[in-house]
N, C-alpha and C. Protein backbone atom coordinates (compact mmCIF):
# COMPACT_ATOMS: atom_id res chain seq x y z
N UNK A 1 92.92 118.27 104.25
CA UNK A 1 94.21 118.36 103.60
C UNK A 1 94.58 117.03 102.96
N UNK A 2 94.86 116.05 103.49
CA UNK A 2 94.58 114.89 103.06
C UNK A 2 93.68 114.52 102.02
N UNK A 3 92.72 114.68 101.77
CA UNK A 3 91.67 114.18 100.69
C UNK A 3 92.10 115.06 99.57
N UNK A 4 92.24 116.22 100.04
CA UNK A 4 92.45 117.58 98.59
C UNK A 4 94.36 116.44 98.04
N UNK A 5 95.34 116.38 98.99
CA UNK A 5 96.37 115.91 98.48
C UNK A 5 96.29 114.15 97.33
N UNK A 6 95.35 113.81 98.29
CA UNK A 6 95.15 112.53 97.66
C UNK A 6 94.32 112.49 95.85
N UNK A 7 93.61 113.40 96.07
CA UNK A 7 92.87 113.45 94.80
C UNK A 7 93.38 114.05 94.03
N UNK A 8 94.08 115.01 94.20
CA UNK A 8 94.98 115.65 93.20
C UNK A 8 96.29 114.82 92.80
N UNK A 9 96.90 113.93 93.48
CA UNK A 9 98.10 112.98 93.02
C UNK A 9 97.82 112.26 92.81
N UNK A 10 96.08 111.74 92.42
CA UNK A 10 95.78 110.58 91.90
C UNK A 10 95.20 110.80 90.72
N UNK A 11 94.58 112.14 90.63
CA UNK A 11 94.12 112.50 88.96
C UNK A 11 95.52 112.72 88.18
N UNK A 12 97.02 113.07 88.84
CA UNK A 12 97.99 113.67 88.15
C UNK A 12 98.56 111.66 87.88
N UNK A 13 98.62 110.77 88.60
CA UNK A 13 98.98 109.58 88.45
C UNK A 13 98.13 108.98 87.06
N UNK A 14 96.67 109.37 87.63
CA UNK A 14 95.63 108.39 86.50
C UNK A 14 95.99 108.69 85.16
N UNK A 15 96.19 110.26 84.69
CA UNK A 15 96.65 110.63 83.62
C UNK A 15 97.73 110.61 82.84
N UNK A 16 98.58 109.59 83.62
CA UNK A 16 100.04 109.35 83.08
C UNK A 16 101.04 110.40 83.62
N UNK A 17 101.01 111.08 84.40
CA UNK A 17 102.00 111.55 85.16
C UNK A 17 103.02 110.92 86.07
N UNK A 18 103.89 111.60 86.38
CA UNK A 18 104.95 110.11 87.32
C UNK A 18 105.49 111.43 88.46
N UNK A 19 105.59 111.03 90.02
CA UNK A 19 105.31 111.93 90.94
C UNK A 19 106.80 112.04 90.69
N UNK A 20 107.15 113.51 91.22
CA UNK A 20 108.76 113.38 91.46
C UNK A 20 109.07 113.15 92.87
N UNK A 21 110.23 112.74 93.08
CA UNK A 21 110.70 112.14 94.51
C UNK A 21 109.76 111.38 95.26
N UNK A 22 110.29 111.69 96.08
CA UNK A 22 109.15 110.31 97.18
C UNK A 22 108.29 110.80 97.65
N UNK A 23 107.36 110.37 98.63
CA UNK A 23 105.77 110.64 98.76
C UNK A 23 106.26 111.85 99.79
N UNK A 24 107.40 112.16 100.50
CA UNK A 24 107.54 113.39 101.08
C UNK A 24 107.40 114.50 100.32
N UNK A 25 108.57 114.64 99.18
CA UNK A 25 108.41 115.32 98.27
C UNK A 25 106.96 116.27 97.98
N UNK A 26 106.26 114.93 97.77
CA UNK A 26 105.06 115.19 97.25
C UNK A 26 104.00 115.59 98.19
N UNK A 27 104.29 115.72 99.57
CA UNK A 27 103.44 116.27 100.58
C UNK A 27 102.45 115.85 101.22
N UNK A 28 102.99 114.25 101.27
CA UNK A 28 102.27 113.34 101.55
C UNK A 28 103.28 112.33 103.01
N UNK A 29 102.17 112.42 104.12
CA UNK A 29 102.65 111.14 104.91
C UNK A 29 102.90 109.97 104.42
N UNK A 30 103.59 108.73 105.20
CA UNK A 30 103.55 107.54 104.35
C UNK A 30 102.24 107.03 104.53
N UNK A 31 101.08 107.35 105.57
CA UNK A 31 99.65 106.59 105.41
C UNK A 31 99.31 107.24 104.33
N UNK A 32 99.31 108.65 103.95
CA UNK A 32 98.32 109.64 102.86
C UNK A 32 99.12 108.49 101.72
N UNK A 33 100.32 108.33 101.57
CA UNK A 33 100.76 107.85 100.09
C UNK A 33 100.15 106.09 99.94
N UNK A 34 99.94 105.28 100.98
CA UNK A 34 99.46 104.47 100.86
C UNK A 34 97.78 104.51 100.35
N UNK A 35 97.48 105.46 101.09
CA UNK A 35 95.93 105.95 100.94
C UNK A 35 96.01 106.37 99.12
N UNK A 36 97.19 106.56 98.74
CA UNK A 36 96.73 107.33 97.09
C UNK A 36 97.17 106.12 96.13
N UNK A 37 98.19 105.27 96.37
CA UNK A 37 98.24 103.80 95.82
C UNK A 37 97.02 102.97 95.82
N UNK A 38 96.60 102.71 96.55
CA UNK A 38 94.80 102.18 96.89
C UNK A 38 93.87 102.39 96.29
N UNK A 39 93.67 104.09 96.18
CA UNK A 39 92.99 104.84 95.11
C UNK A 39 93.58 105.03 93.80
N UNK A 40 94.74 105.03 93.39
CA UNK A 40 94.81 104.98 92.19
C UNK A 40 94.53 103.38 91.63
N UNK A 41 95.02 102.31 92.04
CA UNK A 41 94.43 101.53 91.97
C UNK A 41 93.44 100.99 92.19
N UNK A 42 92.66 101.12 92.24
CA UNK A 42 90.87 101.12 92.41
C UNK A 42 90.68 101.92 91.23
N UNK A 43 91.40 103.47 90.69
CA UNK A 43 90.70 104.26 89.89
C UNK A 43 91.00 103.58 88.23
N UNK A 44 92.35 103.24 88.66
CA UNK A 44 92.45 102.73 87.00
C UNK A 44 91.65 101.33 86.36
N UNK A 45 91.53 100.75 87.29
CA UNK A 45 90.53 99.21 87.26
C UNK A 45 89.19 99.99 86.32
N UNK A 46 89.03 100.88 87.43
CA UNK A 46 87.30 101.61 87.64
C UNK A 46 87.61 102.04 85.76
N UNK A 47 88.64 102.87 85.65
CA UNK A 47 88.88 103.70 84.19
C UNK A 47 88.68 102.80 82.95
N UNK A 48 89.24 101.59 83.01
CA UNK A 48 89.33 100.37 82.08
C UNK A 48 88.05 99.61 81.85
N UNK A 49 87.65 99.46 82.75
CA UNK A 49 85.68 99.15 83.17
C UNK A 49 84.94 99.46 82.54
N UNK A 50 84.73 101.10 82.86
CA UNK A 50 83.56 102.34 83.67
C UNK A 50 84.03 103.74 82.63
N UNK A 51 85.20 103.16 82.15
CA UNK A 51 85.58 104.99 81.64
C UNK A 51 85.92 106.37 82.95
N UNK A 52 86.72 107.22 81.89
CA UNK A 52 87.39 108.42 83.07
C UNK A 52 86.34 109.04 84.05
N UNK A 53 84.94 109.42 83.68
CA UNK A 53 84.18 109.83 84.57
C UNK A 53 83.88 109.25 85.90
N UNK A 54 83.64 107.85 85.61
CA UNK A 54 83.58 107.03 86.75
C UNK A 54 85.24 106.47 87.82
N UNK A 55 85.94 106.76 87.46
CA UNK A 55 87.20 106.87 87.65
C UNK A 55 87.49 108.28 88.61
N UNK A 56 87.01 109.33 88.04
CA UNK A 56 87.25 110.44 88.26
C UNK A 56 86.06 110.43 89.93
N UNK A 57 85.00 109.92 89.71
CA UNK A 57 83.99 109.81 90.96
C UNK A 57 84.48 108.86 92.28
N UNK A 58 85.40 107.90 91.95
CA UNK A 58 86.15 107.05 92.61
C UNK A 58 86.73 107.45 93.77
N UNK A 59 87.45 108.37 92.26
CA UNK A 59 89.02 109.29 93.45
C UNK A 59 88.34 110.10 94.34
N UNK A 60 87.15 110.75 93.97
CA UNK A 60 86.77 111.82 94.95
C UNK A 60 86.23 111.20 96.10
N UNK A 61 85.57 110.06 96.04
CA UNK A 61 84.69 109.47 97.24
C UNK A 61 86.10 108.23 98.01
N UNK A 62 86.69 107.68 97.61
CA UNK A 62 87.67 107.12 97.80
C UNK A 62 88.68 107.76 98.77
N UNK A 63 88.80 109.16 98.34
CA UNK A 63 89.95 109.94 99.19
C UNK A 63 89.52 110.27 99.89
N UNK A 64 87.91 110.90 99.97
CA UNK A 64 87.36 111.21 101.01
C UNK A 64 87.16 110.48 102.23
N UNK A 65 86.33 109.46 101.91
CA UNK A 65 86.58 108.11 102.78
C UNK A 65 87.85 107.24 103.39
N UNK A 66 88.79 106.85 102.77
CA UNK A 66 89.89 106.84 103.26
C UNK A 66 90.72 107.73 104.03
N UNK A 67 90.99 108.83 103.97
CA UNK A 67 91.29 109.89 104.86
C UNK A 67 90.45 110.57 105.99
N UNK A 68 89.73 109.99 105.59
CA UNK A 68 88.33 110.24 107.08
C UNK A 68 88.59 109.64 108.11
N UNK A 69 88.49 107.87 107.27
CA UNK A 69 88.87 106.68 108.29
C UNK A 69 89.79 107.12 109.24
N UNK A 70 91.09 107.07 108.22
CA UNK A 70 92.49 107.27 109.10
C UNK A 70 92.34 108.44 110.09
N UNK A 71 92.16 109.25 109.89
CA UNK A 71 91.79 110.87 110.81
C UNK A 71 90.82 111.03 112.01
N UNK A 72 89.88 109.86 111.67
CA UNK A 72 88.84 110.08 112.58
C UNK A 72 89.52 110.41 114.24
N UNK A 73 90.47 109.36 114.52
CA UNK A 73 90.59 109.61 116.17
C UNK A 73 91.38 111.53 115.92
N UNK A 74 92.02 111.93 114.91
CA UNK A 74 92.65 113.17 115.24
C UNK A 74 94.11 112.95 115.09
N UNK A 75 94.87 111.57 115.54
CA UNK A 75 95.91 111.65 115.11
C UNK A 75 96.68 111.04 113.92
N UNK A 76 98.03 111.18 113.67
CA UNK A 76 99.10 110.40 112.46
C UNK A 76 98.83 108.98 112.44
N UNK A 77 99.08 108.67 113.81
CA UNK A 77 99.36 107.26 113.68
C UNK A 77 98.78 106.49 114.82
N UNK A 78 98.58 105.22 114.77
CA UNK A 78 98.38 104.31 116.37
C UNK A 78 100.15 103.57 116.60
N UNK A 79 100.82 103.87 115.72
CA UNK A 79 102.24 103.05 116.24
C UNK A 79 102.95 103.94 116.84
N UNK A 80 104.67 103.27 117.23
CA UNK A 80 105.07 103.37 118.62
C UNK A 80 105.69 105.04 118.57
N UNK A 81 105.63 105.48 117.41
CA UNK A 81 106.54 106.71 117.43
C UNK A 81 104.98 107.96 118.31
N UNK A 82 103.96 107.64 118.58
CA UNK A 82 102.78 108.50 119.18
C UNK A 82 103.07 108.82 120.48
């Protein structure tokens, strides 16, 4: 869920889109929205570089990996609200 959210609000960001409301809104935890700031930045560097294809390969391995990381133990968070 995470990776599908992340890659999709980062191809809708890369393309000049602007999210509405805040990363709740958008169906995103505050780690997932940090996780898609990261990747969009990484993707637009990559875009300016490398061109949209390689940009576009970024987001997919990027979200994947990043949302893996975070997920691996199973839960939200390691802070005090767990």
């Amino acid at each position: 869920m995470c990776t599908n959210a992340v890659r999709y609000w980062a191809r809708e960001m890369l393309a000049g889109g602007t999210p509405y409301g805040d990363y709740q809104s958008m169906g995103l935890s505050n780690r997932q929205y940090d996780i898609l700031r990261e990747v969009v930045d990484a993707a637009r560097a990559t875009k300016r570089a490398q061109g949209q294809r390689a940009a576009d390969e970024l987001i997919d391995r990027r979200a994947s990996e990043d949302c893996a990381d975070h997920y691996r133990d199973g839960g939200p968070t390691d802070g005090p609200w767990r």
